[in-house]
Each structure stands twice: as structure tokens, then as C-alpha cells.
N, C-alpha and C. Protein backbone atom coordinates (compact mmCIF):
# COMPACT_ATOMS: atom_id res chain seq x y z
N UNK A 1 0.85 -1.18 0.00
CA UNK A 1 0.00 0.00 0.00
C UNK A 1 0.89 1.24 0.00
N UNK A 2 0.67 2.02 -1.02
CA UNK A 2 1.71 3.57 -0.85
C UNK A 2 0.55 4.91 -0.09
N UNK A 3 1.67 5.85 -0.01
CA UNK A 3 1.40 6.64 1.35
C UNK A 3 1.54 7.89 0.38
N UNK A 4 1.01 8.77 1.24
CA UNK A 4 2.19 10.23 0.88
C UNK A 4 3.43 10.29 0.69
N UNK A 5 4.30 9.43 1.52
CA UNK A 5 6.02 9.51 1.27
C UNK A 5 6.28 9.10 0.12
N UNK A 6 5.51 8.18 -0.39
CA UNK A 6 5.80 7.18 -1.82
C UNK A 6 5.75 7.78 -3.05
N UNK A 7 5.70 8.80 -3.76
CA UNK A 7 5.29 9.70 -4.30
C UNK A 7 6.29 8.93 -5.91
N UNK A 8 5.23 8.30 -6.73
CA UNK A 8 6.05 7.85 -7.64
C UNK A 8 5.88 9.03 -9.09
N UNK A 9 7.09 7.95 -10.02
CA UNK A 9 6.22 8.72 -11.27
C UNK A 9 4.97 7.94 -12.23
N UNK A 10 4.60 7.21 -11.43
CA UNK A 10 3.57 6.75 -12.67
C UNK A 10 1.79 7.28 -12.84
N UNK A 11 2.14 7.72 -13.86
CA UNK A 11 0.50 8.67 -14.43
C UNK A 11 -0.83 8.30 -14.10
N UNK A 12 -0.97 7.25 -13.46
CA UNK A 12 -2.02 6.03 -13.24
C UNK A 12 -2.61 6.74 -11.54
N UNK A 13 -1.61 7.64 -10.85
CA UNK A 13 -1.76 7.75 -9.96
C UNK A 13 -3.82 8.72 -9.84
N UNK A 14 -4.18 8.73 -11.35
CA UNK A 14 -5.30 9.49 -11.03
C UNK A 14 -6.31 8.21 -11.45
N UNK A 15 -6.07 7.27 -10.67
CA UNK A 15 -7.00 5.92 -11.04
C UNK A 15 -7.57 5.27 -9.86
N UNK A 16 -8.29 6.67 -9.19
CA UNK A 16 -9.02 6.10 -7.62
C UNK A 16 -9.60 5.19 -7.46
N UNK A 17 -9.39 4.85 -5.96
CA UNK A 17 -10.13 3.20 -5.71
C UNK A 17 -12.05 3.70 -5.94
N UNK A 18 -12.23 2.60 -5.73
CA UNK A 18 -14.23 2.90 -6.26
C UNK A 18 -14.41 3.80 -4.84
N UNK A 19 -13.74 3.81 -3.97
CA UNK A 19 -14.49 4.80 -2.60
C UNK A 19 -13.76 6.44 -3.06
N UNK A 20 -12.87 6.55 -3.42
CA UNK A 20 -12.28 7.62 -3.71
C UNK A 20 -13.50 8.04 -4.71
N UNK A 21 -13.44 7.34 -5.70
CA UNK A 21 -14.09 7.88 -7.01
C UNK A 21 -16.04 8.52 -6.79
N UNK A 22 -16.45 7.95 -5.41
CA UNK A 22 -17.65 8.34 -5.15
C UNK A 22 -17.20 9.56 -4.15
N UNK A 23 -16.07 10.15 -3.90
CA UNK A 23 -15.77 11.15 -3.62
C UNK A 23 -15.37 12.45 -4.37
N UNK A 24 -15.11 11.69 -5.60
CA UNK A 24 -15.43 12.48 -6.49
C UNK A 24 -16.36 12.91 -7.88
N UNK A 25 -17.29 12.84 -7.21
CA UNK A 25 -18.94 13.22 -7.61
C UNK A 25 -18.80 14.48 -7.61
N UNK A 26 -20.41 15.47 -8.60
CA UNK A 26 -20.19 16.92 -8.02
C UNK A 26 -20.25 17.12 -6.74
N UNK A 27 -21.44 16.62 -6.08
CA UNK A 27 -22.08 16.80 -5.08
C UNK A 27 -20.88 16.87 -3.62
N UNK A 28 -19.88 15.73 -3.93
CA UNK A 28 -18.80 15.43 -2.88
C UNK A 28 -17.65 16.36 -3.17
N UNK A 29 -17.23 16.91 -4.34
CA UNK A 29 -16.42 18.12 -4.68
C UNK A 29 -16.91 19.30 -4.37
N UNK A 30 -18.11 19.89 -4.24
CA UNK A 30 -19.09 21.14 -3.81
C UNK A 30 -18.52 21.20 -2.67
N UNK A 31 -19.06 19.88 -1.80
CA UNK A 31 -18.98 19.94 -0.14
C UNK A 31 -18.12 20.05 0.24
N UNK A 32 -17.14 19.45 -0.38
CA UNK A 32 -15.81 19.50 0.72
C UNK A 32 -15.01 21.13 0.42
N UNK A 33 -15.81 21.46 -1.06
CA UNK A 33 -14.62 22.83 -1.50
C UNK A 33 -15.29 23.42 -0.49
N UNK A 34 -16.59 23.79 -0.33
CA UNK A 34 -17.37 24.59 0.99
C UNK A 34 -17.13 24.57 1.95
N UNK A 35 -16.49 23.31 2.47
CA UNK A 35 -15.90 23.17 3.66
C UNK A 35 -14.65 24.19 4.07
N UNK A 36 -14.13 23.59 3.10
CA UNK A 36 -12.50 24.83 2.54
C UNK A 36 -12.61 25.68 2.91
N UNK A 37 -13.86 26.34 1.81
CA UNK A 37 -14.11 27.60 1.68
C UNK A 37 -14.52 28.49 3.44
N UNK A 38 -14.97 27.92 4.09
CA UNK A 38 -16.03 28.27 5.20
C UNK A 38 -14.48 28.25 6.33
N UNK A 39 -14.01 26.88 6.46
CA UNK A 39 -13.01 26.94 7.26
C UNK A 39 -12.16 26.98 7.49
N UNK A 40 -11.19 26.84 6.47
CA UNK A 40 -9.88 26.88 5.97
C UNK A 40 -9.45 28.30 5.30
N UNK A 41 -9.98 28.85 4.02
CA UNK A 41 -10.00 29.51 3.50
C UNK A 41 -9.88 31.06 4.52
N UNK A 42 -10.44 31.03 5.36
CA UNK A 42 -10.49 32.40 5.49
C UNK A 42 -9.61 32.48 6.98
N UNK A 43 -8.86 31.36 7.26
CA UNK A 43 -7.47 31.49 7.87
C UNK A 43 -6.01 31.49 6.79
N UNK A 44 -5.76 31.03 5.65
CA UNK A 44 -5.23 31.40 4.74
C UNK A 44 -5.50 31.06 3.44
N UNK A 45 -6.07 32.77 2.91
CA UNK A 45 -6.79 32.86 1.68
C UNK A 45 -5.03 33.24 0.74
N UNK A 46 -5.10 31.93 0.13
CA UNK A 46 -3.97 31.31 -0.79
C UNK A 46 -3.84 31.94 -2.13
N UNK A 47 -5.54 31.79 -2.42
CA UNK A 47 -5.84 32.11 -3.93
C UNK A 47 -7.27 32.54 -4.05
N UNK A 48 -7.32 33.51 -5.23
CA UNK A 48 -8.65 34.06 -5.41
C UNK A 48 -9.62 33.21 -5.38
N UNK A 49 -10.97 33.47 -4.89
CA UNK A 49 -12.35 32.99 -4.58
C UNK A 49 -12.00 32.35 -6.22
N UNK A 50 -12.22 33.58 -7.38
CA UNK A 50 -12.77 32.99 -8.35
C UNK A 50 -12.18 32.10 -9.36
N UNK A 51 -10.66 31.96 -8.75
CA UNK A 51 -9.62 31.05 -9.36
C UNK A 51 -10.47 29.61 -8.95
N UNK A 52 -10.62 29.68 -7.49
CA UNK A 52 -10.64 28.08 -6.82
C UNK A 52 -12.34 28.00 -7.35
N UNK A 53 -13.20 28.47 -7.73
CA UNK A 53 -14.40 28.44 -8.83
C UNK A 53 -14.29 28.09 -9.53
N UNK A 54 -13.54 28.79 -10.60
CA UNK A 54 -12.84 28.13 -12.30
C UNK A 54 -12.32 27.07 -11.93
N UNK A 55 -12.12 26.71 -10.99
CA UNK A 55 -11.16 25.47 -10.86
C UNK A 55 -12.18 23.78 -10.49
N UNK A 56 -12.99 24.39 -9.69
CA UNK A 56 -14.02 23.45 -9.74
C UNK A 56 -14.87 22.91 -10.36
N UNK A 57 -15.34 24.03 -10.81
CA UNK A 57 -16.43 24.06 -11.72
C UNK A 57 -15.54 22.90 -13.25
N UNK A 58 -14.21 23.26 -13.51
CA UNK A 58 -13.66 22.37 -14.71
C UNK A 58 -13.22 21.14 -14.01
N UNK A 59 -13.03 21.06 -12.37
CA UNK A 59 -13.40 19.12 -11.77
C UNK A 59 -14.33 18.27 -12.16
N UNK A 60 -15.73 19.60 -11.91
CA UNK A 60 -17.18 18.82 -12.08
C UNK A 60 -17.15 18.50 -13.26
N UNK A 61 -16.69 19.47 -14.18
CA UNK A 61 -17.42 18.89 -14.98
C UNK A 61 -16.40 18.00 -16.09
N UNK A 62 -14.79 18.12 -16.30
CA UNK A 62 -14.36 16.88 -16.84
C UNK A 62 -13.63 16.19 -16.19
N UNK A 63 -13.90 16.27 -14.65
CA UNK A 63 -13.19 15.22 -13.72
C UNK A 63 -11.61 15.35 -13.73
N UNK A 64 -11.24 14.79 -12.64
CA UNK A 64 -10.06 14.86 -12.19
C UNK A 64 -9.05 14.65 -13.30
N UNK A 65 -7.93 15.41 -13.83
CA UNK A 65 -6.88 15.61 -14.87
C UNK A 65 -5.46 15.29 -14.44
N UNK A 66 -4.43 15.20 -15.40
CA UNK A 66 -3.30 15.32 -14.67
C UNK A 66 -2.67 16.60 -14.99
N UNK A 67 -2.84 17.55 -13.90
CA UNK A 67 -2.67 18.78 -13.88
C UNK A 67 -2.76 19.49 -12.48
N UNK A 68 -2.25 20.61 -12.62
CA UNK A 68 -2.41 21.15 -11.09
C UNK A 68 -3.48 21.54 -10.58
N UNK A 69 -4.34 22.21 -11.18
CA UNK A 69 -5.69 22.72 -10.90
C UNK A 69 -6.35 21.49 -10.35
N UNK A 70 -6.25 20.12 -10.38
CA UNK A 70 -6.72 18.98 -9.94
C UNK A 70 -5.88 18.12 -8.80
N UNK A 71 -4.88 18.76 -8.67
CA UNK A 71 -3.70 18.43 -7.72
C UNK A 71 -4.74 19.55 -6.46
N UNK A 72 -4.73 20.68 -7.02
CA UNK A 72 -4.79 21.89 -5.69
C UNK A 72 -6.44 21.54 -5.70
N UNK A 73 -7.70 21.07 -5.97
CA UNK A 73 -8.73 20.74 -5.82
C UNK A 73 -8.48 19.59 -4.81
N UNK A 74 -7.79 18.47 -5.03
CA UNK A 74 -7.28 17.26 -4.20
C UNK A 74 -7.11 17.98 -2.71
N UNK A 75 -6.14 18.82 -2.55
CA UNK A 75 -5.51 19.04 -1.93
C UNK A 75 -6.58 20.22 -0.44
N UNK A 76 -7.47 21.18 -1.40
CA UNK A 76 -8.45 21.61 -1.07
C UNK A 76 -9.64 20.86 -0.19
N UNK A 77 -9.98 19.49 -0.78
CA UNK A 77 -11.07 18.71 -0.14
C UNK A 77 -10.48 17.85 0.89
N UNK A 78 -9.15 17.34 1.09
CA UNK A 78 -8.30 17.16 2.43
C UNK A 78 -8.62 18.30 3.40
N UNK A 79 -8.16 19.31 3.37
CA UNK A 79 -8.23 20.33 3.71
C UNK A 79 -9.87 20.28 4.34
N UNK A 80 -10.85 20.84 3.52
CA UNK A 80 -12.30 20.49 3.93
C UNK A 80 -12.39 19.68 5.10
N UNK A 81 -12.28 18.36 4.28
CA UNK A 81 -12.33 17.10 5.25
C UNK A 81 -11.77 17.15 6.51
N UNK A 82 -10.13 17.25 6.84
CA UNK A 82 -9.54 17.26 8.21
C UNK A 82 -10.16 18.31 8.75
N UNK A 83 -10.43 19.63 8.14
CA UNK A 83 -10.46 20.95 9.24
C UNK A 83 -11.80 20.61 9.60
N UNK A 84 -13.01 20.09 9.03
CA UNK A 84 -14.17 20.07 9.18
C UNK A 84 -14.39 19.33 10.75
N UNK A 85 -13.48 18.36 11.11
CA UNK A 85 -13.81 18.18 12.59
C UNK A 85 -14.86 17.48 12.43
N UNK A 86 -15.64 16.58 11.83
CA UNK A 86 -16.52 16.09 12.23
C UNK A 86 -16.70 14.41 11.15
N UNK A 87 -14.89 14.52 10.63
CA UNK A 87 -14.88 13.18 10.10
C UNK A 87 -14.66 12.09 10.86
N UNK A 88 -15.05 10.55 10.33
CA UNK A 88 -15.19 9.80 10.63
C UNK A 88 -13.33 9.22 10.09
N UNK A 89 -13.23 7.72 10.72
CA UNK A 89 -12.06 6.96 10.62
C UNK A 89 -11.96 7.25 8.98
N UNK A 90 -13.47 6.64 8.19
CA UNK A 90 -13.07 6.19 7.00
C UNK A 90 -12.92 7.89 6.01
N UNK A 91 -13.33 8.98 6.84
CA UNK A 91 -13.27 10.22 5.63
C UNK A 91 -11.87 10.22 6.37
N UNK A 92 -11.05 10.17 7.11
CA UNK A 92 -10.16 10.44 7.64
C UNK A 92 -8.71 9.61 6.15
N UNK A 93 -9.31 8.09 6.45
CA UNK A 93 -8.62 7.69 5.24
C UNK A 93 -8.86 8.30 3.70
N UNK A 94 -9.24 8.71 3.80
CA UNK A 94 -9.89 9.14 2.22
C UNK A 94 -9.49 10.79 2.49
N UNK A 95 -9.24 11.28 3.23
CA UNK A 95 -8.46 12.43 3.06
C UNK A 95 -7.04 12.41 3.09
N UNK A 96 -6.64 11.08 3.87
CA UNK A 96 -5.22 10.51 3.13
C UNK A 96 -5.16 10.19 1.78
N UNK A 97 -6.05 9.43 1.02
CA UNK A 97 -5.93 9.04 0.04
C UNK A 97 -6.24 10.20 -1.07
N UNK A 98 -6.59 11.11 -0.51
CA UNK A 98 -6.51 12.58 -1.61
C UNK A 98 -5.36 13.12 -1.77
N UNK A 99 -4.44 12.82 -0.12
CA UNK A 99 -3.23 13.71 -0.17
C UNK A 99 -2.44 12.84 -0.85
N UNK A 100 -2.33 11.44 -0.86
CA UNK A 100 -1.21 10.61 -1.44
C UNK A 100 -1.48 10.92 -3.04
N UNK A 101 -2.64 11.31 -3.17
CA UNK A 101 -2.69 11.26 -4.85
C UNK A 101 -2.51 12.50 -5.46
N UNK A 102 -2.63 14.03 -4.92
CA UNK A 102 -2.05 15.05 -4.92
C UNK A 102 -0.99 15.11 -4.88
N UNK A 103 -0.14 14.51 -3.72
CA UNK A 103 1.17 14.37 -3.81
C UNK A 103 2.17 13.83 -4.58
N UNK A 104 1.38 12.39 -5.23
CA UNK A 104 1.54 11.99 -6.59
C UNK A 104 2.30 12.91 -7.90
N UNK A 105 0.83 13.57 -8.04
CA UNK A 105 0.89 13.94 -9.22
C UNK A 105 1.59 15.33 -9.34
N UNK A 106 1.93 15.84 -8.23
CA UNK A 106 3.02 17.25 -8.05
C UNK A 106 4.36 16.13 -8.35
N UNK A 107 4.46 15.14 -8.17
CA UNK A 107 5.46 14.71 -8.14
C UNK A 107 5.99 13.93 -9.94
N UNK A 108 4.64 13.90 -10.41
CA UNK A 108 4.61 13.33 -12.03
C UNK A 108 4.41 14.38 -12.71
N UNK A 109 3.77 15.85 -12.62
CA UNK A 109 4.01 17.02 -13.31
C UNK A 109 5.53 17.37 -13.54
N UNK A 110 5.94 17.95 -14.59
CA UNK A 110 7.50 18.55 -14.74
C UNK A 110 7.07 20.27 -13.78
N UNK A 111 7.97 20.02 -13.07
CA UNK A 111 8.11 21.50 -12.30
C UNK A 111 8.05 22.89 -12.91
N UNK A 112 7.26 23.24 -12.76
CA UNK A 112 7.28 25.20 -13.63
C UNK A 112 7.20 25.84 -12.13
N UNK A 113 7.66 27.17 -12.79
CA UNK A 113 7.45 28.01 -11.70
C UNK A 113 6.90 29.00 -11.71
N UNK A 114 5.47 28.84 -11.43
CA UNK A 114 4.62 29.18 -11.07
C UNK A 114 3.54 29.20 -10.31
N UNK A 115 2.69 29.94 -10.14
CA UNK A 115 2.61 30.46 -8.76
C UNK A 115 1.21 29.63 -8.40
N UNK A 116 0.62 28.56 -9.47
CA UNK A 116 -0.35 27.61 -9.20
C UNK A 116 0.53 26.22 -8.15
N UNK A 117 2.04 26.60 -8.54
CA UNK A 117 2.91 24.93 -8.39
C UNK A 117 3.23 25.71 -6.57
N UNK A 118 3.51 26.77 -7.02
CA UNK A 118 3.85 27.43 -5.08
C UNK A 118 2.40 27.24 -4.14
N UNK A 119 1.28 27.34 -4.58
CA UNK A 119 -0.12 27.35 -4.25
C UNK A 119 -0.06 25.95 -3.89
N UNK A 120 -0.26 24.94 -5.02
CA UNK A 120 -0.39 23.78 -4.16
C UNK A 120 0.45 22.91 -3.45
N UNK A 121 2.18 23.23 -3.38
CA UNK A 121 2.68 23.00 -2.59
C UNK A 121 2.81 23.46 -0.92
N UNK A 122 1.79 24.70 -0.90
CA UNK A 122 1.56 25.08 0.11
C UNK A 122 0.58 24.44 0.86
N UNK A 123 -0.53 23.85 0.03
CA UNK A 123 -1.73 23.07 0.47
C UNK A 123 -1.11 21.85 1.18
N UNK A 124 -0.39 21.58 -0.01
CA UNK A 124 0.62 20.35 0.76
C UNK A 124 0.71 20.10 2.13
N UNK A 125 1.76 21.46 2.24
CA UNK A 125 2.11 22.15 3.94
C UNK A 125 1.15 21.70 4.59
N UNK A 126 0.01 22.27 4.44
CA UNK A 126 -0.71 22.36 5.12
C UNK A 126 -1.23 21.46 5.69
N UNK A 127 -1.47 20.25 4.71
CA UNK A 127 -2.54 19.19 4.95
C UNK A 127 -1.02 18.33 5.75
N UNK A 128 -0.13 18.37 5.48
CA UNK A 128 0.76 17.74 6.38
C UNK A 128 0.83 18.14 7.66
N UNK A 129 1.08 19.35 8.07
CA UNK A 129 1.02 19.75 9.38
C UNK A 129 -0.18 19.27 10.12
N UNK A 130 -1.79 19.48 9.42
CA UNK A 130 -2.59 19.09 10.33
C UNK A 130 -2.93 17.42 10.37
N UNK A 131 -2.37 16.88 9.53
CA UNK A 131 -1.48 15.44 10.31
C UNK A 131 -0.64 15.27 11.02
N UNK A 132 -0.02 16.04 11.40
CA UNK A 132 0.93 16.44 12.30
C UNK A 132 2.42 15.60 11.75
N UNK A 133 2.39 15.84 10.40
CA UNK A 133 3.09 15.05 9.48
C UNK A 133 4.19 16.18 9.31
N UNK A 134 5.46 16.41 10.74
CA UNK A 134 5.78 18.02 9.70
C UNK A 134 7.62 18.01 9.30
N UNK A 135 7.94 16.60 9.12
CA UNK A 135 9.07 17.22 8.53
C UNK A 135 8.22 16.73 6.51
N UNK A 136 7.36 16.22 6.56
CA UNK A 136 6.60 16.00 4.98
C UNK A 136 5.81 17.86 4.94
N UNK A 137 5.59 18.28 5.90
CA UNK A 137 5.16 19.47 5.94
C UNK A 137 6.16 20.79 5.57
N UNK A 138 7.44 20.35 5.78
CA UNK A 138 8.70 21.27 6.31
C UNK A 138 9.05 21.30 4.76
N UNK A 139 9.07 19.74 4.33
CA UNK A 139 9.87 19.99 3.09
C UNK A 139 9.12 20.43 1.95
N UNK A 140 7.51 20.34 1.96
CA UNK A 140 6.96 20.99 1.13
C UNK A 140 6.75 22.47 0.92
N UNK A 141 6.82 23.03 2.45
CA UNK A 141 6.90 24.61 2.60
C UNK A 141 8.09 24.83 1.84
N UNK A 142 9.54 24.05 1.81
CA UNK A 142 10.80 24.80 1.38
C UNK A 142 10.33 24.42 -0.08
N UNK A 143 9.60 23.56 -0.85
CA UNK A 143 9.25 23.44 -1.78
C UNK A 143 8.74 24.96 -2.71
N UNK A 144 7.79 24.75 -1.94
CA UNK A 144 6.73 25.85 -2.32
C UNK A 144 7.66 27.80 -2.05
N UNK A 145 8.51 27.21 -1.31
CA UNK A 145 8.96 28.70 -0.85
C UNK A 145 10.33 29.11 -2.67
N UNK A 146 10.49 27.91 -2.29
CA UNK A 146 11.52 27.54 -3.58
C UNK A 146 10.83 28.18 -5.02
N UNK A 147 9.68 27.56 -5.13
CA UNK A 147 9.36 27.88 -6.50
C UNK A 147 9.07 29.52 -6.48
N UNK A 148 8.15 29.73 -5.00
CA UNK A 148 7.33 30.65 -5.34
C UNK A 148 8.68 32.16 -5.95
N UNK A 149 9.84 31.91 -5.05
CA UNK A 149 11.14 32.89 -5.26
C UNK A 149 11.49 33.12 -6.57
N UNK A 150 11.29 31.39 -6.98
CA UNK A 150 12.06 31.57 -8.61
C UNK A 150 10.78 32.38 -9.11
N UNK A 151 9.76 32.15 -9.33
CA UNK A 151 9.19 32.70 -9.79
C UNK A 151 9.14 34.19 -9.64
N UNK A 152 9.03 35.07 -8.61
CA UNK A 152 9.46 36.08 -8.64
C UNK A 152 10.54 36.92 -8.95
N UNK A 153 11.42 36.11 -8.84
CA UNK A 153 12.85 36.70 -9.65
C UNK A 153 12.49 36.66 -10.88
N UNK A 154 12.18 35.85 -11.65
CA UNK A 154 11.82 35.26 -13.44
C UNK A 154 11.08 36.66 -14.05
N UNK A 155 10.20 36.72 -12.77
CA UNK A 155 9.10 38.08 -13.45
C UNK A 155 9.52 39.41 -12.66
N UNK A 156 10.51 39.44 -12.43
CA UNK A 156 11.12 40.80 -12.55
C UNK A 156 10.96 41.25 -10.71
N UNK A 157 10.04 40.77 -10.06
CA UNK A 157 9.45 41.38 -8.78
C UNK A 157 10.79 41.76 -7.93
N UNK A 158 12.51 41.43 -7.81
CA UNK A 158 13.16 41.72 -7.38
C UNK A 158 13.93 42.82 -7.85
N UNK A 159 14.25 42.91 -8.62
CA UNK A 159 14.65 43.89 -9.89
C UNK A 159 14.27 45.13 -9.99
């Protein structure tokens, strides 16, 4: 069985088990982004309301991709799920099994630097720490801190 640490390269990683995949319904992508949105979100607002909208709204409707916008949706409904406080053992696993597959696929994308790849390596952070997962937490912050720099140097912001 692989974990979050396991983080391979194979593309397959967006081939959820049948419990995952009834998690990702509209109805179960709405809820948990609301969750986000309600409890997470407005202790650190990462990214625009209407980014993480556009972003859903293209989950619902052609399902999970291999791409980041579907990495940081993953990463979002963990998020939901743990902060929501009112999961059970099995949403508990299944918000692992969002992060192992987020984590995945940051890990099967080729690295750009940009400021969607600093975004969901921050989610990363996040969802690691409140596993109390934090040197997997530590190294994704230097991740995310990493890109987000290059990226600002690239586009002039130091200069």
C-alpha cells in the first residue's frame, strides 16, 4: 500500500479506488470545497475565490486531470475534510488518500514556476502539518517557498 512519502512517477496515480471515485462526484467536490471555503480559506486565503471556482467548476465537470488545478482541488477537499472536525475513521482515510494522490501527481508534473505549483505546494504544507506530518510538511513549505522565489525573480518582482 503507498502513502504520501511514496510519491512515484507513474500517471495512473489518477485511477481512484471505487471509494475515492464516489468522492469524487459533483455533489462530494461542492462539499468538501465549501468546507475549505467556510473553514480553511479564510485562515489562509492562498488564492482568489474565483480562481478556486474556475477550478471546480472544470473538476465537475471533466473530472479529475493530470494537472495542477486537480492536484490543488485534491488538496483543497483534504483540507475540507480534516479541518471540518466532524470526520469519521473512513473520511479520515480518504483524506489521506486525496493527499497521497495530490502528492503523486506534483510529483509526475514537470516542475514550472509558477505560482499555481507554489499554491499547491503550500496546500501540501498544510494538509501535512494538520497530520501532524511536519518534517513531509517542512519539506513541502521549502518546496513551495523555492518555487514561489524563482518565480518572482523570473518576473522581474526583485529587480
Amino acid at each position: 500500500m503507498s502513502s504520501a512519502y511514496s510519491a512515484t512517477g507513474d500517471p495512473s496515480v489518477m485511477s481512484p479506488s471505487t471509494s475515492t471515485q464516489s468522492q469524487n462526484e459533483p455533489g462530494q467536490v461542492y462539499f468538501y470545497i465549501r468546507n475549505f471555503m467556510s473553514l480553511v480559506y479564510p485562515l489562509y486565503p492562498i488564492m482568489c475565490e474565483q480562481a478556486i471556482a474556475d477550478m471546480e467548476t472544470a473538476v465537475i465537470r471533466d473530472g479529475l486531470q493530470i494537472n495542477v488545478p486537480s492536484a490543488l482541488i485534491l488538496l483543497m477537499k483534504t483540507l475540507g475534510k480534516l479541518y471540518s472536525g466532524t470526520y469519521d475513521l473512513l473520511e479520515h482515510n480518504d483524506a489521506i488518500a486525496h493527499l497521497d494522490s495530490a502528492v503523486r501527481l506534483l510529483s509526475w508534473l514537470p516542475l514550472e514556476y509558477t505560482l499555481e505549483h507554489a499554491q499547491a505546494y503550500t496546500l501540501a504544507a498544510l494538509c501535512f502539518a494538520k497530520l501532524s506530518m511536519l518534517s513531509s510538511s517542512a519539506m513541502h513549505l521549502r518546496q513551495a517557498s523555492a518555487v514561489l522565489y524563482e518565480f518572482l525573480t523570473r518576473f522581474g518582482a526583485f529587480h
